[in-house]
Protein backbone atom coordinates (compact mmCIF):
# COMPACT_ATOMS: atom_id res chain seq x y z
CA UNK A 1 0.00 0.00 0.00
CA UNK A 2 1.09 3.76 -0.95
CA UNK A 3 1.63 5.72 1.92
CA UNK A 4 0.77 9.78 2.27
CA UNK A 5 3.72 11.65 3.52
CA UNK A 6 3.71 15.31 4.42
CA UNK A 7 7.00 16.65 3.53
CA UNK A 8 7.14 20.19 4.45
CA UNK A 9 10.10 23.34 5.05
CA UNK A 10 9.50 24.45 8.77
CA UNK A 11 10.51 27.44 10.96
CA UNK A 12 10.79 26.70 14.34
CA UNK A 13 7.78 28.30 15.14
CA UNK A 14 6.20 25.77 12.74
CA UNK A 15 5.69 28.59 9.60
CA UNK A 16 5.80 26.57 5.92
CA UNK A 17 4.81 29.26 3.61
CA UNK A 18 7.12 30.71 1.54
CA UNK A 19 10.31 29.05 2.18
CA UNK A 20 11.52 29.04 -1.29
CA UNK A 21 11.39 32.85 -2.00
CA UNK A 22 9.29 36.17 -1.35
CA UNK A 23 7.08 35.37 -5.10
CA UNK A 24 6.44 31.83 -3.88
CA UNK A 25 3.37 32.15 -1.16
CA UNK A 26 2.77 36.22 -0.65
CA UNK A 27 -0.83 35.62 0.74
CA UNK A 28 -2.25 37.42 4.08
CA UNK A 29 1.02 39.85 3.51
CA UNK A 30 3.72 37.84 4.21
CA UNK A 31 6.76 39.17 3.36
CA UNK A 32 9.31 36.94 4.82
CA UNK A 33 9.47 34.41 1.95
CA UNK A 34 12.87 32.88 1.51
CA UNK A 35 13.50 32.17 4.81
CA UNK A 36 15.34 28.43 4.00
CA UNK A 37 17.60 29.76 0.96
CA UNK A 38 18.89 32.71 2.98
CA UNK A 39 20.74 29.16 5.62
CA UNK A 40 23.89 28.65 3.48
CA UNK A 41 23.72 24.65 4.57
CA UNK A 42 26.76 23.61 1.97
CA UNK A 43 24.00 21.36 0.77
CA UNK A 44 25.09 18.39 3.47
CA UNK A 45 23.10 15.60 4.54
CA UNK A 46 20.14 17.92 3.64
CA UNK A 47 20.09 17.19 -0.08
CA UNK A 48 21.48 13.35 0.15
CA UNK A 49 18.07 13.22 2.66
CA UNK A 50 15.47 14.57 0.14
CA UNK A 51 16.99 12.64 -2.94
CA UNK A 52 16.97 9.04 -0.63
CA UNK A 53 13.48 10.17 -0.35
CA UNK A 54 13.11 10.39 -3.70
CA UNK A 55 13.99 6.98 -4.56
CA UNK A 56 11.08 5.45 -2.48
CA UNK A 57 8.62 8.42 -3.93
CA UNK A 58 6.33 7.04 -6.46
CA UNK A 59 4.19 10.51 -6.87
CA UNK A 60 3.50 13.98 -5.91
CA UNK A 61 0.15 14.46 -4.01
CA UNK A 62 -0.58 18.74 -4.69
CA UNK A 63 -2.47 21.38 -3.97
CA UNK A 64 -3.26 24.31 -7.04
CA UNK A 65 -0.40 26.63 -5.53
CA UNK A 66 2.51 24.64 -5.06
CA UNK A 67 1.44 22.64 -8.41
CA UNK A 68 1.15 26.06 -10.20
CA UNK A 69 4.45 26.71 -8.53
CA UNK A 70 6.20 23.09 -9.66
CA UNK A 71 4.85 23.36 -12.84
CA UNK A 72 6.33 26.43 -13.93
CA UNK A 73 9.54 25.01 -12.84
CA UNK A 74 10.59 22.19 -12.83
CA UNK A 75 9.46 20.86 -16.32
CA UNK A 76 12.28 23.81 -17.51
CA UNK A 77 15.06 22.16 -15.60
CA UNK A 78 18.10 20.87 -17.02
CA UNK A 79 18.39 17.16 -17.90
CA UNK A 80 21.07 16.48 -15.56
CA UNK A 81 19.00 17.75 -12.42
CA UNK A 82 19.09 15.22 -9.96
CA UNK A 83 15.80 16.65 -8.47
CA UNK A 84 14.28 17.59 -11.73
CA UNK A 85 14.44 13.85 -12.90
CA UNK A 86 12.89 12.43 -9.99
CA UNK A 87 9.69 15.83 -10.23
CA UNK A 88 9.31 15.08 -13.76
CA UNK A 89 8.98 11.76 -13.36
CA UNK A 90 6.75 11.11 -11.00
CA UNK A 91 3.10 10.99 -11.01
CA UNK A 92 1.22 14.16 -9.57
CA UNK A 93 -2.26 14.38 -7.85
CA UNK A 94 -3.36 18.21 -8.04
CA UNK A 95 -6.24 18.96 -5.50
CA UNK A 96 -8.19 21.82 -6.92
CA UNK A 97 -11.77 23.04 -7.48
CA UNK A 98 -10.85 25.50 -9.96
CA UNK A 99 -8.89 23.64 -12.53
CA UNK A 100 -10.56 21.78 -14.79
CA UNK A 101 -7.30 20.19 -16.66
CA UNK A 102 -3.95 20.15 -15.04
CA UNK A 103 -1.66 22.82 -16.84
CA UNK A 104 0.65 20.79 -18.76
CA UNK A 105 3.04 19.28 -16.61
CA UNK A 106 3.31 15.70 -18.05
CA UNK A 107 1.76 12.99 -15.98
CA UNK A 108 -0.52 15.07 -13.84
CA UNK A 109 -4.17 13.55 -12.74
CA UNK A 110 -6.66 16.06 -11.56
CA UNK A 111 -8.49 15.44 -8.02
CA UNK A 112 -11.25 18.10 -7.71
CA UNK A 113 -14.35 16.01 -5.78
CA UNK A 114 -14.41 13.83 -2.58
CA UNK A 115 -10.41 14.75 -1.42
CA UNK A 116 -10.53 12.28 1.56
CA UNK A 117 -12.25 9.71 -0.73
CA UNK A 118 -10.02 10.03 -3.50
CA UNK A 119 -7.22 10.08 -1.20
CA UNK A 120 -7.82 6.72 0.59
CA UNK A 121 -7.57 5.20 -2.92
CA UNK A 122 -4.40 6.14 -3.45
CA UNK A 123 -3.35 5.44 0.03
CA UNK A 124 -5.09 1.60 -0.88
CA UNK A 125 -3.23 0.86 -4.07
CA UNK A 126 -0.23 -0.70 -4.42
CA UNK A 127 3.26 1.46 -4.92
CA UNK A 128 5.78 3.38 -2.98
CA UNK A 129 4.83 6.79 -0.64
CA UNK A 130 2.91 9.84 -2.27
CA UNK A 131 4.49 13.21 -0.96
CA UNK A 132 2.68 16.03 -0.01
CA UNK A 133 4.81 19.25 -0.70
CA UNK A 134 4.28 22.81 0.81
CA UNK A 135 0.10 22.33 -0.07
CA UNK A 136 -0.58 23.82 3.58
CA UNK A 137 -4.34 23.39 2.95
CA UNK A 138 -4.54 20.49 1.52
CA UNK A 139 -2.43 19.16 4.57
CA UNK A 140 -5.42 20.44 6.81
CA UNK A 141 -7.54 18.31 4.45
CA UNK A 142 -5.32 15.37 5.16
CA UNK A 143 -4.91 15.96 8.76
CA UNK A 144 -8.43 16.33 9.70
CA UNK A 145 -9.53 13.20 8.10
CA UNK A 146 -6.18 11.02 9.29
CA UNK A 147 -4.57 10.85 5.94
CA UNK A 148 -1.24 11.63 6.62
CA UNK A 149 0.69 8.23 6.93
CA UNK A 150 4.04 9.94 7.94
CA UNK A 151 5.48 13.55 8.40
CA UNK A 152 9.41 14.29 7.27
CA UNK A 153 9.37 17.51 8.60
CA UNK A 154 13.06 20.03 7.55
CA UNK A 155 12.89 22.02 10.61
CA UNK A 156 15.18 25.00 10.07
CA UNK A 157 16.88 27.02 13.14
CA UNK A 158 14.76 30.24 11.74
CA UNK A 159 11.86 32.29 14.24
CA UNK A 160 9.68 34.03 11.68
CA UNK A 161 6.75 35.02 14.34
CA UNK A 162 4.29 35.29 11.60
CA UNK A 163 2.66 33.32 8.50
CA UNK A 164 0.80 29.77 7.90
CA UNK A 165 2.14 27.20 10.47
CA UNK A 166 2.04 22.77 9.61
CA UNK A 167 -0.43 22.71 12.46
CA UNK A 168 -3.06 24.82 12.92
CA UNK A 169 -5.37 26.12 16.15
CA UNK A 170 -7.22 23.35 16.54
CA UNK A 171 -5.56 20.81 15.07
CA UNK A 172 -4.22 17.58 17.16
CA UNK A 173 -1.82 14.75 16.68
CA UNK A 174 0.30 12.57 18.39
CA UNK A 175 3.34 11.39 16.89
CA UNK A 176 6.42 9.29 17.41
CA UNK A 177 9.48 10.29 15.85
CA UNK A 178 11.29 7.28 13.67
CA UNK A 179 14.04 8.94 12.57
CA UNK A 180 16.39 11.88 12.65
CA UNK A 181 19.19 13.51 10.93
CA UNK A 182 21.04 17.20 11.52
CA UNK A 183 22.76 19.07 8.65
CA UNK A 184 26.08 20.98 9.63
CA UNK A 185 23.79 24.74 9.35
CA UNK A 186 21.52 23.25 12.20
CA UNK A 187 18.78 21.73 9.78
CA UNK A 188 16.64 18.98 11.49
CA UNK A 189 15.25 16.66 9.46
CA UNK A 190 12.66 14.38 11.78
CA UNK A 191 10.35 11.74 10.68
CA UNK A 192 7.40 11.11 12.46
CA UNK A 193 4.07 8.39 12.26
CA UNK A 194 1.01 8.55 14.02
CA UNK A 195 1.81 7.43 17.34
């Protein structure tokens, strides 16, 4: 069976949005987008991490903005990209109500009725994990209806104070932690299940 795995960018005051620049999530005036490029890590442990991932990934499980985001990128990568060839070829699930055709990024599927339904299909076939990228409301989606098979959560040594945190007011979980790794710029990388 295909397990759902939240893969998310954190601050340590739990803040995903925007971690890739100040273009990437702008919403509700946030203005402190780029948070994890402006850690100089040397690319460590943190990139031999994410591509390990990779290798037991079978598809990308999206919401629009981060698809709209992915889309626009990584289809214009070089060959040679040793991320780009593992995006690319992977199959993406893109949760969205307004699409009504995913926007060209080659082997995309459309989810826009019944998320949680739709969702425990994929969870029930056969394959390796689905990974849930930035997508901070689909993640409420998958955390409210106990979706989320495991969390491998980059926790950067950054304090924001403000923007969309993992988990929101309200929400609850209990986890156990399975595995964890630091880079040399004080990166944790933690994997957690449902405990």
């Amino acid at each position: 069976m295909a397990r759902i795995v939240v893969s998310e960018f954190l601050t340590l005051d739990g803040v995903y949005q925007g971690p890739g620049g100040p273009e990437e999530d702008p919403s509700g005036n946030f203005t402190k987008g780029g948070w994890a490029t402006e850690l100089d890590d040397g690319q460590d442990n943190d990139s031999s991490v994410v591509l390990d991932s990779f290798e037991h990934t079978d598809g990308l499980l999206l919401g629009r903005r981060t698809y709209d985001i992915f889309a626009a990128f990584w289809p214009n990568v070089p060959a040679d990209d040793p991320y780009g060839t593992f995006m690319n070829r992977f199959q993406k699930y893109i949760v969205s109500t307004t699409l009504t055709e995913p926007l060209g990024w080659q082997k995309s599927t459309l989810i826009s009725r019944d998320v949680p339904k739709a969702v425990s299909e994929l969870r029930a076939s056969p394959g390796k994990d689905i990974q849930v990228i930035g997508s901070g409301d689909l993640v409420q989606t998958l955390i409210a209806n106990d979706l989320v098979d495991a969390y491998r959560l980059m926790v950067y040594p950054v304090v924001l104070g403000t923007g969309k945190k993992l988990f929101r007011d309200g929400a609850e979980a209990r986890l156990k932690l399975t595995d964890s790794v630091s880079t040399k710029g004080g990166v944790l990388i933690l994997t957690y299940v449902p405990g």
